[in-house]
Structure formats: structure tokens, C-alpha cells
N, C-alpha and C. Protein backbone atom coordinates (compact mmCIF):
# COMPACT_ATOMS: atom_id res chain seq x y z
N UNK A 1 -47.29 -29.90 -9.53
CA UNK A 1 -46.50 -28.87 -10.18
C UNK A 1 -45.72 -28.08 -9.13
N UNK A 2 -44.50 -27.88 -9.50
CA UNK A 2 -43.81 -26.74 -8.42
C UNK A 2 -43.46 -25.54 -8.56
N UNK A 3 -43.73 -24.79 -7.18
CA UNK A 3 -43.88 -23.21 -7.44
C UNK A 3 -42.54 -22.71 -7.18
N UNK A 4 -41.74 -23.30 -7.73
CA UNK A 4 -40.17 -22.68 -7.58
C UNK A 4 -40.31 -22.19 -9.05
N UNK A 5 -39.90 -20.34 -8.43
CA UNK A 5 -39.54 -19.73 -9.88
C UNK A 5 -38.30 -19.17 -9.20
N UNK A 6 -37.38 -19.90 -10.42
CA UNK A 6 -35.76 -18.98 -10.36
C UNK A 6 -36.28 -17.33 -10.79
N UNK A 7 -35.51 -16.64 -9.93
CA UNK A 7 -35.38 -15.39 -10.49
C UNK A 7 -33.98 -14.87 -10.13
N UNK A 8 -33.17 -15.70 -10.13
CA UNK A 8 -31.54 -15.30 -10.06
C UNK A 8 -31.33 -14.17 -11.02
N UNK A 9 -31.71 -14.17 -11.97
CA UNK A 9 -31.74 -13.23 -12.70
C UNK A 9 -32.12 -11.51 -12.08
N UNK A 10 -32.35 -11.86 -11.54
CA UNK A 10 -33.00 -10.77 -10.56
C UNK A 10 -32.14 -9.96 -9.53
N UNK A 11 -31.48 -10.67 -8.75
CA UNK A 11 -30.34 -11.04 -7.91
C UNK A 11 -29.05 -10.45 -8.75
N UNK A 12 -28.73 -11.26 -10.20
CA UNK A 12 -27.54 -11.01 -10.84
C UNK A 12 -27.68 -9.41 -11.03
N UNK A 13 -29.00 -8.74 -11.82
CA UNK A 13 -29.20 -7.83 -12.01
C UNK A 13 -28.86 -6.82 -10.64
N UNK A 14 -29.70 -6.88 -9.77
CA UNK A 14 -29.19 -6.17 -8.58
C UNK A 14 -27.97 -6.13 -8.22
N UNK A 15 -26.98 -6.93 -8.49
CA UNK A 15 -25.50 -6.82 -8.40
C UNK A 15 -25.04 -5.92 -9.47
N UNK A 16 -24.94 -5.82 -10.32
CA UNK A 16 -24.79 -5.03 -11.28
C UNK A 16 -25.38 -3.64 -10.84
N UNK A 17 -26.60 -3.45 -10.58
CA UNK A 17 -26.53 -1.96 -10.28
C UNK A 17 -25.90 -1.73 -8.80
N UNK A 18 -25.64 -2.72 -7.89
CA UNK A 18 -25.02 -2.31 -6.73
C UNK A 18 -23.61 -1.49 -6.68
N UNK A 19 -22.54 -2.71 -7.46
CA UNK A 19 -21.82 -2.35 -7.59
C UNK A 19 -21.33 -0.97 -9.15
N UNK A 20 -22.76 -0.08 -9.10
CA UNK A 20 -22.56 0.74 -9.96
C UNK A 20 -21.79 0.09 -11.85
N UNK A 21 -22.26 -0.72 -12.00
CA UNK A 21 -22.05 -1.54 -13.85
C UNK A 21 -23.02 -1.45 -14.54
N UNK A 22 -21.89 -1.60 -15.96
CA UNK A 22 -23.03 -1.86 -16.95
C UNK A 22 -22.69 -2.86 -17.38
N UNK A 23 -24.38 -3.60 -17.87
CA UNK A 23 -23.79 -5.14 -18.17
C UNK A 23 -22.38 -5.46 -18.97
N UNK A 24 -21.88 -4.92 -19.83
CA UNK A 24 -21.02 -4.99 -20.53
C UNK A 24 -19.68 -5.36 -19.45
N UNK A 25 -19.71 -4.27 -18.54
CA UNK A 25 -18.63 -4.64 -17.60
C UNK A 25 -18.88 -5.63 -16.67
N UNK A 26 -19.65 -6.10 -16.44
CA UNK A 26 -20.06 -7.25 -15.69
C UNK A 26 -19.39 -7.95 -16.54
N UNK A 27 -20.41 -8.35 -17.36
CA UNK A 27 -19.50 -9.17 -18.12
C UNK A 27 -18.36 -9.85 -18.63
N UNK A 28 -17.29 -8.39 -18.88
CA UNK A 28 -15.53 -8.71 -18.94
C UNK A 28 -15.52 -9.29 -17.14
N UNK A 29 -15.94 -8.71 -16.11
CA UNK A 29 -15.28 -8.84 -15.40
C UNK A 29 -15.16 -10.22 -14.55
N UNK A 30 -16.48 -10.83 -15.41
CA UNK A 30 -17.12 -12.37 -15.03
C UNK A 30 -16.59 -13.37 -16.13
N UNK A 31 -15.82 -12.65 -17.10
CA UNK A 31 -15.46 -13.29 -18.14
C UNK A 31 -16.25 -14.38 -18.72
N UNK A 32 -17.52 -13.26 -19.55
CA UNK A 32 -18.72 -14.42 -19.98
C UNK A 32 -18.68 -13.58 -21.64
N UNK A 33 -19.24 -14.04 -22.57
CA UNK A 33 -19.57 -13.62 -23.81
C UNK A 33 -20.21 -12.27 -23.75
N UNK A 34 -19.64 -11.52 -24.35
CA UNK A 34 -20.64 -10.54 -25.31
C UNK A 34 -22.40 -10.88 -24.97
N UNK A 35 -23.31 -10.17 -24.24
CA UNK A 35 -24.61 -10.27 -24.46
C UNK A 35 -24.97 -11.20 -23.46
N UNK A 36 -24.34 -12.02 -22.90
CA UNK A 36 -24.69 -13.33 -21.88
C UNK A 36 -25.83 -12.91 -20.72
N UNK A 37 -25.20 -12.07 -20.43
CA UNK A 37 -25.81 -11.65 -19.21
C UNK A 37 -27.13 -10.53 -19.43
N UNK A 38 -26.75 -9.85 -20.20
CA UNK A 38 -27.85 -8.98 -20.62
C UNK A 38 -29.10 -9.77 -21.25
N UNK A 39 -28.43 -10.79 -22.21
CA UNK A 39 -29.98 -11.57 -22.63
C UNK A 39 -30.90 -12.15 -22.11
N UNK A 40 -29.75 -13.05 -20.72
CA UNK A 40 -30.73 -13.85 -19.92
C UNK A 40 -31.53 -12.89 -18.90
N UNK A 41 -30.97 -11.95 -18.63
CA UNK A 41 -31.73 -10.55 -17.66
C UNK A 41 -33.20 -10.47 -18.37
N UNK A 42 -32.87 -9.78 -19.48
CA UNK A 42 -34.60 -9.49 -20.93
C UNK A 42 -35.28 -10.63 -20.67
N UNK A 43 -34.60 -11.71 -20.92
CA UNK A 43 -35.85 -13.13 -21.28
C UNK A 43 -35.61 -13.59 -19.67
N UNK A 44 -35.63 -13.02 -18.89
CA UNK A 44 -35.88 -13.91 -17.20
C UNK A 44 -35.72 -15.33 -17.58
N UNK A 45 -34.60 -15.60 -17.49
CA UNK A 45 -33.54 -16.53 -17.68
C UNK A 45 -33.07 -17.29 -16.76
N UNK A 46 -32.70 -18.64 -16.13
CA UNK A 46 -32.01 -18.76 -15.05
C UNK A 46 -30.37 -18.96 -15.91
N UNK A 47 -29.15 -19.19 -14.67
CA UNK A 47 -28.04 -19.58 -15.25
C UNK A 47 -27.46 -20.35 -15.11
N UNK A 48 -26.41 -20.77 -15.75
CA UNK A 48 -25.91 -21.96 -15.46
C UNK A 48 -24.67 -21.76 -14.83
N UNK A 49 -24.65 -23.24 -14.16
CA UNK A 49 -23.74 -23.09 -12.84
C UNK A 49 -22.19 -22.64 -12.85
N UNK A 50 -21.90 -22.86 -14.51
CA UNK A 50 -20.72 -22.14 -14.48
C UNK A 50 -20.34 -20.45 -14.80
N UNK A 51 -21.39 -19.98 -14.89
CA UNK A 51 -21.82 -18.68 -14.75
C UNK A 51 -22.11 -17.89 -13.41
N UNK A 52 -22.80 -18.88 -12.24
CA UNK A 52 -23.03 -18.19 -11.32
C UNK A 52 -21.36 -18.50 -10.41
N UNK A 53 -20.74 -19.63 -10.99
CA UNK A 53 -19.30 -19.85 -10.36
C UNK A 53 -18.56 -18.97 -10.47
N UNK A 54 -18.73 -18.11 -12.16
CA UNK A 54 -18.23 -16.93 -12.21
C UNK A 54 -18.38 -15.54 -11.21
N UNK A 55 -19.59 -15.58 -11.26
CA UNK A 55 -19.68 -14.16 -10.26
C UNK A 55 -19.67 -14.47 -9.31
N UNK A 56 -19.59 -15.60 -8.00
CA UNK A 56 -19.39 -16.25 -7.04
C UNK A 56 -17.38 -15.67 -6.89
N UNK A 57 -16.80 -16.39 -8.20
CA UNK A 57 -15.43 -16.15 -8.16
C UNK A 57 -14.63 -14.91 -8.04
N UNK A 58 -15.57 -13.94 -8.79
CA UNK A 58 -15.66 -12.55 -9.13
C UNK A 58 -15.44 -11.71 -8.15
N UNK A 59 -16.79 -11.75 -7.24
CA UNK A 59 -17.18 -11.20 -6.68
C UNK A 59 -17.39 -11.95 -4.98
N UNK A 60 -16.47 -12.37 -4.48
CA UNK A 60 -16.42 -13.10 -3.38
C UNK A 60 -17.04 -13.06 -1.94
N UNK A 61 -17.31 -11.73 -2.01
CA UNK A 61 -18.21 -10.79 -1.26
C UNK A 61 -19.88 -11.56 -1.05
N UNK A 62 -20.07 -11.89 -2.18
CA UNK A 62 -21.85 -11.84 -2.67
C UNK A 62 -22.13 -13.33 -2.13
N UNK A 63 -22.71 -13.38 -1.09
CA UNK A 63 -23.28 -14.71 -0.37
C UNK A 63 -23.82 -15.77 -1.56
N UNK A 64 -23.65 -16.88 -1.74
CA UNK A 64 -23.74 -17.76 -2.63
C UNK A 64 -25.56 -18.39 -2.48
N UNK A 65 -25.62 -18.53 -0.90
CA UNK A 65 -27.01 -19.01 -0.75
C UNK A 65 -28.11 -17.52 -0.95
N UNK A 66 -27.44 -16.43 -0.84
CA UNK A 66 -28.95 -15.10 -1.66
C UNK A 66 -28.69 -14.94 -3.09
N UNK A 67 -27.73 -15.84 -4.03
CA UNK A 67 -27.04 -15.24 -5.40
C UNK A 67 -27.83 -16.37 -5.47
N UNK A 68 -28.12 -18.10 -4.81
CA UNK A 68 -29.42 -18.94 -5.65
C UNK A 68 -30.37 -19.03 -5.66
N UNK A 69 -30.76 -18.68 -3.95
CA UNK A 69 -32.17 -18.46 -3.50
C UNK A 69 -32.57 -17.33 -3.00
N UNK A 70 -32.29 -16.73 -3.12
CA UNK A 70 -32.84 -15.14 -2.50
C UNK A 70 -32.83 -14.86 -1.40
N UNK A 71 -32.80 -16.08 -0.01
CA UNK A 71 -32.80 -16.23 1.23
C UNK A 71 -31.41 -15.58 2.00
N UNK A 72 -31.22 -15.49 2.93
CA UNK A 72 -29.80 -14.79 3.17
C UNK A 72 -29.80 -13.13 2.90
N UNK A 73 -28.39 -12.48 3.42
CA UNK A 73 -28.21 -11.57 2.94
C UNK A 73 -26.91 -11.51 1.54
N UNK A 74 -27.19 -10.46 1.04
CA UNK A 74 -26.66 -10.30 -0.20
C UNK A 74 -25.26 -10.48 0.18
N UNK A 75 -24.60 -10.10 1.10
CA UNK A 75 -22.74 -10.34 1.64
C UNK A 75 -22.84 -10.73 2.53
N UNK A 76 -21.76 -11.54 2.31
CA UNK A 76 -21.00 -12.69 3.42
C UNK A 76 -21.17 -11.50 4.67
N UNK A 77 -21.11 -11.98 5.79
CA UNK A 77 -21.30 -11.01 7.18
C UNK A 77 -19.59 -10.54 7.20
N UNK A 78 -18.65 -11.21 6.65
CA UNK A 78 -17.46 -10.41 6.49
C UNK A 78 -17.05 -9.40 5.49
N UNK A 79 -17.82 -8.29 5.37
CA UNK A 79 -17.65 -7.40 4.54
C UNK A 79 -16.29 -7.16 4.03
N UNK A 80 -15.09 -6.70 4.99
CA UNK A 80 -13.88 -6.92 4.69
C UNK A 80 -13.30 -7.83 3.34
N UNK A 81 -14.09 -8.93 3.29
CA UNK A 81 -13.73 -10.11 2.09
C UNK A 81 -13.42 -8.64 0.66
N UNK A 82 -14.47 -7.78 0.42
CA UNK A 82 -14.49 -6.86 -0.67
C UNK A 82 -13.39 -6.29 -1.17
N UNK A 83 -12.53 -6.23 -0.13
CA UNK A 83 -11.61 -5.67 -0.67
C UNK A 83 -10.57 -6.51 -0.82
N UNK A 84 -10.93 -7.59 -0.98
CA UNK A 84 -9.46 -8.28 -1.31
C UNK A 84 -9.39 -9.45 -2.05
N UNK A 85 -8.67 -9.65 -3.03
CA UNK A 85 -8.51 -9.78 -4.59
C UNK A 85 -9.27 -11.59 -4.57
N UNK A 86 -10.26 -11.52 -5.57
CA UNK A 86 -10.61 -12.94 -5.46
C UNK A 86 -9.64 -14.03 -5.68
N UNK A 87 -8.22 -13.73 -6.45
CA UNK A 87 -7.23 -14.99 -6.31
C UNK A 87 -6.94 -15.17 -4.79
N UNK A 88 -6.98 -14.91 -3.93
CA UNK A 88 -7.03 -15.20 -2.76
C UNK A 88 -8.09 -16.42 -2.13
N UNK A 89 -9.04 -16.76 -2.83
CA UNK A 89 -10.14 -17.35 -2.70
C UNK A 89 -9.90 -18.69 -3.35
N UNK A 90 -10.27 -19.89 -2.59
CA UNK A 90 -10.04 -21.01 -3.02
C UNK A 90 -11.61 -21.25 -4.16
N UNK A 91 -11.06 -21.43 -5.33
CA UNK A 91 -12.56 -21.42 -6.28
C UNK A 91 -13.36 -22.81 -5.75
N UNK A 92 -12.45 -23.67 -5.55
CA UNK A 92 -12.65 -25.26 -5.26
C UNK A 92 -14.02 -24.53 -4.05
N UNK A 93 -13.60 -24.63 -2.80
CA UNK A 93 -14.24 -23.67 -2.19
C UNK A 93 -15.52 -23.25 -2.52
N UNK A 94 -15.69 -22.14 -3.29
CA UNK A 94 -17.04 -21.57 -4.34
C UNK A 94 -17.67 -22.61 -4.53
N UNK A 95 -17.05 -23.58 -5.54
CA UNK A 95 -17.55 -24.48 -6.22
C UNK A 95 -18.21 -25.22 -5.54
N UNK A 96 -17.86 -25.67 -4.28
CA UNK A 96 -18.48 -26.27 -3.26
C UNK A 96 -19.67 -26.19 -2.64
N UNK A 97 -19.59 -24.88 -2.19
CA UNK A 97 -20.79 -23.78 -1.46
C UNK A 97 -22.12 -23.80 -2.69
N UNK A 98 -21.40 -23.61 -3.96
CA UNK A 98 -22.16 -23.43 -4.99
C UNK A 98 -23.43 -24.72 -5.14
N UNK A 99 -22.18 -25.62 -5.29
CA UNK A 99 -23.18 -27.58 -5.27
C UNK A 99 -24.16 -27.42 -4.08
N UNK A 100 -23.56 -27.44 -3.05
CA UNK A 100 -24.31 -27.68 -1.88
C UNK A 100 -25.79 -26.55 -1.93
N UNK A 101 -25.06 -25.31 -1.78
CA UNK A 101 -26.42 -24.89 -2.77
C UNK A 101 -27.60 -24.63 -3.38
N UNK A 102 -27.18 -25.42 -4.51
CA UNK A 102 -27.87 -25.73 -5.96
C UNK A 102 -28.83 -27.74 -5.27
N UNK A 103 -28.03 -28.15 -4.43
CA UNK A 103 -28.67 -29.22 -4.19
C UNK A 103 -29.71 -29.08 -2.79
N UNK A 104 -29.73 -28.35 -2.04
CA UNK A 104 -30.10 -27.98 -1.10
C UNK A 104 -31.53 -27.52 -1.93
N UNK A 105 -31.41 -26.42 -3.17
CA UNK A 105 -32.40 -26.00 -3.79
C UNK A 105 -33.47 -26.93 -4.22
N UNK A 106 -32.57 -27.48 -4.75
CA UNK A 106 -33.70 -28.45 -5.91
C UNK A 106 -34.36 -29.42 -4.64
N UNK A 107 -33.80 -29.54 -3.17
CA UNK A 107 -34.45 -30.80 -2.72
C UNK A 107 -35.97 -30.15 -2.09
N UNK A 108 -35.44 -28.95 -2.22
CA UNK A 108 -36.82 -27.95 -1.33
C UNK A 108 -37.72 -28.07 -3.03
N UNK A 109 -37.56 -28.39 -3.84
CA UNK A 109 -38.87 -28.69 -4.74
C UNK A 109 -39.19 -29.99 -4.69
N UNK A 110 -40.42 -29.94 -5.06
CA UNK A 110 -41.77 -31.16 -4.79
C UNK A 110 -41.45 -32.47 -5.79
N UNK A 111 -41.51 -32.04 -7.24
CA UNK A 111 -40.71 -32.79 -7.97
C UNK A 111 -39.70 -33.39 -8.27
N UNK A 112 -38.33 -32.84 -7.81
CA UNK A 112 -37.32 -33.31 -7.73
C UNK A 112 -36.88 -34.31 -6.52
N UNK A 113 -37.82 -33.86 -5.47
CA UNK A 113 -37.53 -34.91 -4.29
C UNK A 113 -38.75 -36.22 -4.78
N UNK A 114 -39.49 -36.11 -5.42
CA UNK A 114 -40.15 -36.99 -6.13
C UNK A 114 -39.63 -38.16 -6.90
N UNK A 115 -39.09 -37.40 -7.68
CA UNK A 115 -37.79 -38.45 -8.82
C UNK A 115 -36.74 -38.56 -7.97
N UNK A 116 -35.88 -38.41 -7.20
CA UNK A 116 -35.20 -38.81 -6.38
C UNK A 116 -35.55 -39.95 -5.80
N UNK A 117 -36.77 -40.08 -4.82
CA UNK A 117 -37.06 -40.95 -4.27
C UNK A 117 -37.59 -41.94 -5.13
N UNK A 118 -38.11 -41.75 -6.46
CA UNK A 118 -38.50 -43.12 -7.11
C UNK A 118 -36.83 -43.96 -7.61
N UNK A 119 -35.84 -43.30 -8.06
CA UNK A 119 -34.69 -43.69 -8.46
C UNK A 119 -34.32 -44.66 -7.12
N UNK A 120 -34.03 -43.46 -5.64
CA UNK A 120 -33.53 -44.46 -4.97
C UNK A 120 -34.59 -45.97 -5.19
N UNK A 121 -35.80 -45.49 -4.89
CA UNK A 121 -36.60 -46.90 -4.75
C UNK A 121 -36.35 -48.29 -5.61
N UNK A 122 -36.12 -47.94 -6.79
CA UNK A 122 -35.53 -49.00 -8.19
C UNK A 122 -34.38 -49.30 -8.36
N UNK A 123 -33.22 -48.27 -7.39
CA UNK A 123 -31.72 -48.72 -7.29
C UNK A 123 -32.05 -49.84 -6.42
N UNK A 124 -32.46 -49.70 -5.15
CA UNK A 124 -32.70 -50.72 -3.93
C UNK A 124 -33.32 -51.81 -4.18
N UNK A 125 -34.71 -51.56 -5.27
CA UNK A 125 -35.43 -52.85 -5.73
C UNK A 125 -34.28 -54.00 -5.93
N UNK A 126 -32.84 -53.35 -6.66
CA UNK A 126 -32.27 -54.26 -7.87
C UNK A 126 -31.68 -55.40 -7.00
């Protein structure tokens, strides 16, 4: 069994009170539904990747490897990035940092490098 517990939720939340919000404005400003963010916060929720792409996109500032794993610090060491408009930011980019990541994550669990390695093993059998 593996002892990886997402608590991104946790993380998202702390952004929100950092930057002084209420979920609601998070929300418009992540351009997610009505309630999205607030629900998965209540029910300790993880999110999905096109959600954390959002506040990744959003908020360009917020280090991608402490927004999945908690590890890191909360901003990029270029603070400066804050003030300047995320269309400036290649999303492709994000999206990237984001995968790498999200795959980096899952390989640090027990299970997933488990099924990994039986797949490769039965691709190679063939």
C-alpha cells in the first residue's frame, strides 16, 4: 500500500489566503466553475491537472514542484515573475513543468513504479 497522501488541496488553499481571496475569486480568476475549488478544499480532494494548469497559468509566481508536492518553496526564487502579467508566460511551458511533475510524483510511489515495471516487462516479453 502507498503512503502518498495528496494534500494539494492544502497548498491550493494556502494560496488563496496568501494572496488575501476568497474562494469565489480564486475561482473567476482561475477560470474554474462556481464551487470547484471550494468543494474539493471541504472533501480534501486532489485536482485535476487541468485545474492545477490553471493556477500554475494564473499565478506564475507559485513554484509548480511545492503546488504538487509540497517540497520546494512556494515561489519561483524570481519573485519579480509577480508582477508581470501571466500572458507573458509560455503555458506550453507550465504544461510541461506540470507533466514532468506529476510524473516525477507518481514514480516516487511504490505502486505505480510497480505497474510500470510489470507493463514494461510484457511489452518486452512480446
Amino acid at each position: 500500500m502507498s503512503d502518498f497522501v495528496d494534500e494539494t488541496y492544502k497548498r491550493v488553499e494556502e494560496i488563496i489566503n496568501y494572496k488575501r481571496l476568497n474562494i469565489r475569486s480564486f475561482e473567476e480568476i482561475i477560470d474554474v466553475s462556481n464551487n470547484s475549488i471550494g468543494t474539493a478544499i471541504r472533501r480534501k480532494s486532489s485536482f485535476k491537472s487541468n485545474v492545477l494548469n490553471k493556477i500554475l497559468h494564473s499565478f506564475p509566481e507559485i513554484n509548480p514542484t511545492w503546488l504538487l508536492t509540497g517540497k520546494e518553496e512556494m515561489f519561483l526564487n524570481n519573485i519579480d515573475k509577480a508582477n508581470e502579467p501571466a500572458s507573458k508566460y509560455n503555458l506550453l511551458d507550465i504544461k510541461s513543468k506540470v507533466k514532468d511533475n506529476l510524473i516525477h510524483l507518481l514514480l516516487e510511489d511504490k505502486e505505480v513504479k510497480e505497474a510500470i515495471a510489470t507493463q514494461v516487462s510484457e511489452v518486452l516479453r512480446k
